[in-house]
C-alpha atoms as a PDB file:
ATOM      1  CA  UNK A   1      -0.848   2.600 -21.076  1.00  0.00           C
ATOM      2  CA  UNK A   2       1.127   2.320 -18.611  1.00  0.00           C
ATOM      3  CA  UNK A   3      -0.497  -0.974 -17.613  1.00  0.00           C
ATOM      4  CA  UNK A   4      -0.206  -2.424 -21.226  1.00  0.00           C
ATOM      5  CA  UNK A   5       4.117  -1.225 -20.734  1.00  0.00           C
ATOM      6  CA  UNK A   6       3.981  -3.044 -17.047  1.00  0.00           C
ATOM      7  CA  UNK A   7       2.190  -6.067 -17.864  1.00  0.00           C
ATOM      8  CA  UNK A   8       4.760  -6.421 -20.840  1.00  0.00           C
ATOM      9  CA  UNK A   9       7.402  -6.622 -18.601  1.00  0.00           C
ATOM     10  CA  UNK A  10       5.776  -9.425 -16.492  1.00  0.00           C
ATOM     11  CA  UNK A  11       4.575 -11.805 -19.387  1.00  0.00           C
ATOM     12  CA  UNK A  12       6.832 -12.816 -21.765  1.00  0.00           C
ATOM     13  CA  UNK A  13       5.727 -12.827 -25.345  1.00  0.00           C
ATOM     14  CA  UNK A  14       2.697 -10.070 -24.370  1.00  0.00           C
ATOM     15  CA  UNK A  15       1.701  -7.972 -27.000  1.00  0.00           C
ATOM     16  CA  UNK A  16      -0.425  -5.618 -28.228  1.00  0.00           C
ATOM     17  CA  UNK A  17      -2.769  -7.331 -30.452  1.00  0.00           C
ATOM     18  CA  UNK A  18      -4.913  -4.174 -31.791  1.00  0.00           C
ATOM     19  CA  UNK A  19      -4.153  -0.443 -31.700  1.00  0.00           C
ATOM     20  CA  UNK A  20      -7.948   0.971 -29.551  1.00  0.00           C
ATOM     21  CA  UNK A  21      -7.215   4.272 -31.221  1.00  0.00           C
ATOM     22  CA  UNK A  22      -6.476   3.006 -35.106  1.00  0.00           C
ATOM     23  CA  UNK A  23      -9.329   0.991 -34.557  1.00  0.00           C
ATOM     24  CA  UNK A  24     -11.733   3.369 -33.377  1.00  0.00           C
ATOM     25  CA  UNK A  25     -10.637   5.917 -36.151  1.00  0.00           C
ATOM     26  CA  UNK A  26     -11.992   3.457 -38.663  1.00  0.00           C
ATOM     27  CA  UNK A  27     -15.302   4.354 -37.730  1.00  0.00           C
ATOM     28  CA  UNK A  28     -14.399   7.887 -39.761  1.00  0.00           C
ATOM     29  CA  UNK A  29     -17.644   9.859 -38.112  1.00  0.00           C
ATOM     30  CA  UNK A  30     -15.449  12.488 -36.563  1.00  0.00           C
ATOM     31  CA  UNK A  31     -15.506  11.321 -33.167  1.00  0.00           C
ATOM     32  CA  UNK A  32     -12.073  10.158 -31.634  1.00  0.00           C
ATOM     33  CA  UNK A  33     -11.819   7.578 -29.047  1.00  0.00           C
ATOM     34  CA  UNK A  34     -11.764   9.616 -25.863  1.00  0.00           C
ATOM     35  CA  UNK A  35      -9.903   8.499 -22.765  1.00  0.00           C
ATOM     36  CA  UNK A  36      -9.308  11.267 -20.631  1.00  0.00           C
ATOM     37  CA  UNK A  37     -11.194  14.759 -19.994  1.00  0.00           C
ATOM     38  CA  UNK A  38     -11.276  17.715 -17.817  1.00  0.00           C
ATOM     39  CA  UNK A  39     -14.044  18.526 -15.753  1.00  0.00           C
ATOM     40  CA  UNK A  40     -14.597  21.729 -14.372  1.00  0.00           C
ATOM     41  CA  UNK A  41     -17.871  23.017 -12.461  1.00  0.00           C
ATOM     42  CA  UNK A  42     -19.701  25.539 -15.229  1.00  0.00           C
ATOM     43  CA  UNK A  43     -20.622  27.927 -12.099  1.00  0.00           C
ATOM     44  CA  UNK A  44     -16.296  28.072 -12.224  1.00  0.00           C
ATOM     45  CA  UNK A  45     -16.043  27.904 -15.524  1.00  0.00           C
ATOM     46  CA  UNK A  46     -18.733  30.746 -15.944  1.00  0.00           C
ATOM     47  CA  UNK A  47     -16.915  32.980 -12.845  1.00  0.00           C
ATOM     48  CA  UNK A  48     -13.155  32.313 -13.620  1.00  0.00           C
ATOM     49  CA  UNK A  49     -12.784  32.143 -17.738  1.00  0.00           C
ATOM     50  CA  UNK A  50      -9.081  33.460 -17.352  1.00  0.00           C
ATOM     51  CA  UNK A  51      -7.826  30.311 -14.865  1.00  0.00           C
ATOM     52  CA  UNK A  52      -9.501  28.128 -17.241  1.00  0.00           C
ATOM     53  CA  UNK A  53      -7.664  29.498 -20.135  1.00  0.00           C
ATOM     54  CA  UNK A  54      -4.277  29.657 -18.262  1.00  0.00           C
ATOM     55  CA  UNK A  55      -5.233  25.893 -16.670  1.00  0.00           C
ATOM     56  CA  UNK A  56      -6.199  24.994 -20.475  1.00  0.00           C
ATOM     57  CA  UNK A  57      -2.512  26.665 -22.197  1.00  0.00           C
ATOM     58  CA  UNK A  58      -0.667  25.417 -19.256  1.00  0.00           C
ATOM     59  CA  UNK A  59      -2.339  21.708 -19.763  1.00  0.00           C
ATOM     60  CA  UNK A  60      -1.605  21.708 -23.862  1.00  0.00           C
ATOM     61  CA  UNK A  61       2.325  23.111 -22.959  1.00  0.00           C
ATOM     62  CA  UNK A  62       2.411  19.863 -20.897  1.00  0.00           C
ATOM     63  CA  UNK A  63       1.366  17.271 -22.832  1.00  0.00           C
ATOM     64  CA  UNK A  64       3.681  18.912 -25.878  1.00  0.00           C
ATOM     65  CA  UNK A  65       6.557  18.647 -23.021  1.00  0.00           C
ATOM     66  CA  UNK A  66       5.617  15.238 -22.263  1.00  0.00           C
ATOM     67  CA  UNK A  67       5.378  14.111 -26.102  1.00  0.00           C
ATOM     68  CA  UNK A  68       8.748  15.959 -27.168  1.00  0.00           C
ATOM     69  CA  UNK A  69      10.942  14.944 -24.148  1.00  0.00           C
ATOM     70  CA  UNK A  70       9.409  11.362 -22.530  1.00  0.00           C
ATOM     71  CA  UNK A  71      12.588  10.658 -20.848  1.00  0.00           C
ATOM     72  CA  UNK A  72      12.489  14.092 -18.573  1.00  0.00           C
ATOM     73  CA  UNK A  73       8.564  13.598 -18.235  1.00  0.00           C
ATOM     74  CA  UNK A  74       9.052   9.799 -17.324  1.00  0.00           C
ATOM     75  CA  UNK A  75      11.069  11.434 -14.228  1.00  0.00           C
ATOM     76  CA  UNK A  76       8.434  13.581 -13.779  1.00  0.00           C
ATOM     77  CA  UNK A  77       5.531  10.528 -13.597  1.00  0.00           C
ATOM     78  CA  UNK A  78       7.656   8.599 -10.979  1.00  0.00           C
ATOM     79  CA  UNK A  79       8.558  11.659  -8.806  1.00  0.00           C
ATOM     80  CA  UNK A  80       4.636  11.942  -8.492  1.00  0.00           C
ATOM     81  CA  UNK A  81       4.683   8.093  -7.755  1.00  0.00           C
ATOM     82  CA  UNK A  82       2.827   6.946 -10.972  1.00  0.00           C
ATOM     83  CA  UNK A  83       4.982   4.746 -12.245  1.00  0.00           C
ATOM     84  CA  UNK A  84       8.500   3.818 -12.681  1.00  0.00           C
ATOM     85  CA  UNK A  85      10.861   6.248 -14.812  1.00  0.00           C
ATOM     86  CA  UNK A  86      11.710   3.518 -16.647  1.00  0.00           C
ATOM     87  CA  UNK A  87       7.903   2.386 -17.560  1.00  0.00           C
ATOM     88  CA  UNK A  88       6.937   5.887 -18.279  1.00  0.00           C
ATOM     89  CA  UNK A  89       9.611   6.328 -20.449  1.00  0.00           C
ATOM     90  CA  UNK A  90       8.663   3.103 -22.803  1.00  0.00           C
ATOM     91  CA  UNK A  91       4.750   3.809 -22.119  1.00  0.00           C
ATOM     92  CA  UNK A  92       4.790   7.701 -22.891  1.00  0.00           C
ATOM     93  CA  UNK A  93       5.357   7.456 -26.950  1.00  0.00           C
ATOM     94  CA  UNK A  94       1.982   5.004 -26.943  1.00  0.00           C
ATOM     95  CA  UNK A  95      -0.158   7.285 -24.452  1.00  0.00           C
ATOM     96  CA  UNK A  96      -2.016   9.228 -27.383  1.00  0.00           C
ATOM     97  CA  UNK A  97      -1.375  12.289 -25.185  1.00  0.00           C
ATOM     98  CA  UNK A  98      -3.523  15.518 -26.785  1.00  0.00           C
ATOM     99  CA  UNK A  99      -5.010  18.603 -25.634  1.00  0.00           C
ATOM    100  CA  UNK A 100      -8.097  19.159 -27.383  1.00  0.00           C
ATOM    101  CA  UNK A 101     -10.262  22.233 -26.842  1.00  0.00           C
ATOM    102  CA  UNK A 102     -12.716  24.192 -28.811  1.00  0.00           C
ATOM    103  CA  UNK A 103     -14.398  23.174 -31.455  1.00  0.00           C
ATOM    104  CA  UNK A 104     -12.296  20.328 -31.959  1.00  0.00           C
ATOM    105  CA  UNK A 105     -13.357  18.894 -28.851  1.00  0.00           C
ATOM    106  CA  UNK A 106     -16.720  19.222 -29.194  1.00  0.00           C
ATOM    107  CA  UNK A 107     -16.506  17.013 -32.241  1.00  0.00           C
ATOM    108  CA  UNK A 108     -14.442  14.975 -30.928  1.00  0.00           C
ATOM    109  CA  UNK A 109     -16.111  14.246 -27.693  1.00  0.00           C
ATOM    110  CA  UNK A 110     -19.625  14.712 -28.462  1.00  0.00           C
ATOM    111  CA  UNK A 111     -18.957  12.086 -31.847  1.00  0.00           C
ATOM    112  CA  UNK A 112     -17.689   9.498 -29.060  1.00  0.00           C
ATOM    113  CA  UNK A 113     -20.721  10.046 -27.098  1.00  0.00           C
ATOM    114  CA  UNK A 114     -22.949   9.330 -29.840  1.00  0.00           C
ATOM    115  CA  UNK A 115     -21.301   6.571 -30.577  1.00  0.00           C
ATOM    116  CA  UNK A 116     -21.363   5.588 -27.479  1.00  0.00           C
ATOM    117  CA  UNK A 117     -25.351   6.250 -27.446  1.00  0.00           C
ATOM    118  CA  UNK A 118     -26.146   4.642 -30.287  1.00  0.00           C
ATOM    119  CA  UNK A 119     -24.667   1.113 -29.248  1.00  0.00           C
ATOM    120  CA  UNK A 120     -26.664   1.833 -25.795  1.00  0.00           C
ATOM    121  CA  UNK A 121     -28.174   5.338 -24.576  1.00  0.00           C
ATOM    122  CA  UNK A 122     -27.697   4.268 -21.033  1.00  0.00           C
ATOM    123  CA  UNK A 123     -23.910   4.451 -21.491  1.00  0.00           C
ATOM    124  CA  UNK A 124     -24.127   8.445 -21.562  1.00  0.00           C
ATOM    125  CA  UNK A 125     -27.318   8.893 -19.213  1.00  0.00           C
ATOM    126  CA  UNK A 126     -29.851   7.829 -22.078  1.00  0.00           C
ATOM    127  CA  UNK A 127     -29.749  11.076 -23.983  1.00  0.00           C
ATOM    128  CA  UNK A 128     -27.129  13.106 -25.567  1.00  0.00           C
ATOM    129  CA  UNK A 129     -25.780  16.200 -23.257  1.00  0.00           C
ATOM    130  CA  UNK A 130     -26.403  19.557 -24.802  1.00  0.00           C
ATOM    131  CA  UNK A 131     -24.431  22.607 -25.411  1.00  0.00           C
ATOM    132  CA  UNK A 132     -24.216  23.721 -21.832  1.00  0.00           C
ATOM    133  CA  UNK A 133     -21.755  20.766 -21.177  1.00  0.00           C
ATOM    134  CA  UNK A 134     -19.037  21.877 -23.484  1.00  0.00           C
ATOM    135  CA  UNK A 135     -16.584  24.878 -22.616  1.00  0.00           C
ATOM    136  CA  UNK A 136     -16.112  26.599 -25.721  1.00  0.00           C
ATOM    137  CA  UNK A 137     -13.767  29.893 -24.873  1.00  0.00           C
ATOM    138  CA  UNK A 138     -16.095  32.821 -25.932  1.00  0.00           C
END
């Protein structure tokens, strides 16, 4: 999404044939299918934990905003020249937008990446990353 939304609008009779997200959650190791992150250098991370914590608050309030009212955030996404309103609005529901931090995250992300290693260790830099590339708020 929004490409699947767009592409729908092109092609008649296009449709979504499997759910990535469903699908991946069958795999019931803890890991979630990760699309999206934040990346932040640790030297800033490390010298500025405050911004990051505002940055991280301010990034959860948005996607709640975004989830609860798609029709003002689909405004929003075209404003910024993303997409149309009007795809935004239909694509928004089926984004899977979440703010994950914490521990939570750390499962979440470092389960994809081992699934991801497993299947071929190349995929992540051919080994797992440690500790050090997580930001857990201390």
């Amino acid at each position: 999404q929004p490409f699947v939304t767009v592409a729908q609008g092109q092609v008649e009779g296009l449709r979504v044939a499997l759910d990535l997200s469903a699908e991946w959650d069958k795999l019931d190791n803890g890991s979630r299918l990760i699309t999206s992150v934040l990346v932040a250098r640790k030297a800033f991370a490390d010298e500025h934990p405050a911004a990051v914590r505002t940055f991280l608050s301010e990034y959860a309030a948005s996607t709640d905003y975004a989830n609860a009212n798609p029709a003002e955030a689909a405004v929003l996404v075209e404003k910024y020249g993303i997409v149309k309103a009007a795809v935004a609005e239909k694509a928004l529901p089926e984004c899977n937008l979440v703010c994950i931090t914490g521990g939570d995250m750390k499962t979440a992300v470092g389960g994809y990446l081992q699934t991801l290693y497993d299947l071929k260790p190349e995929a992540v830099g051919g080994a797992m990353p440690d500790d050090g590339f997580y930001w857990m708020d201390a």
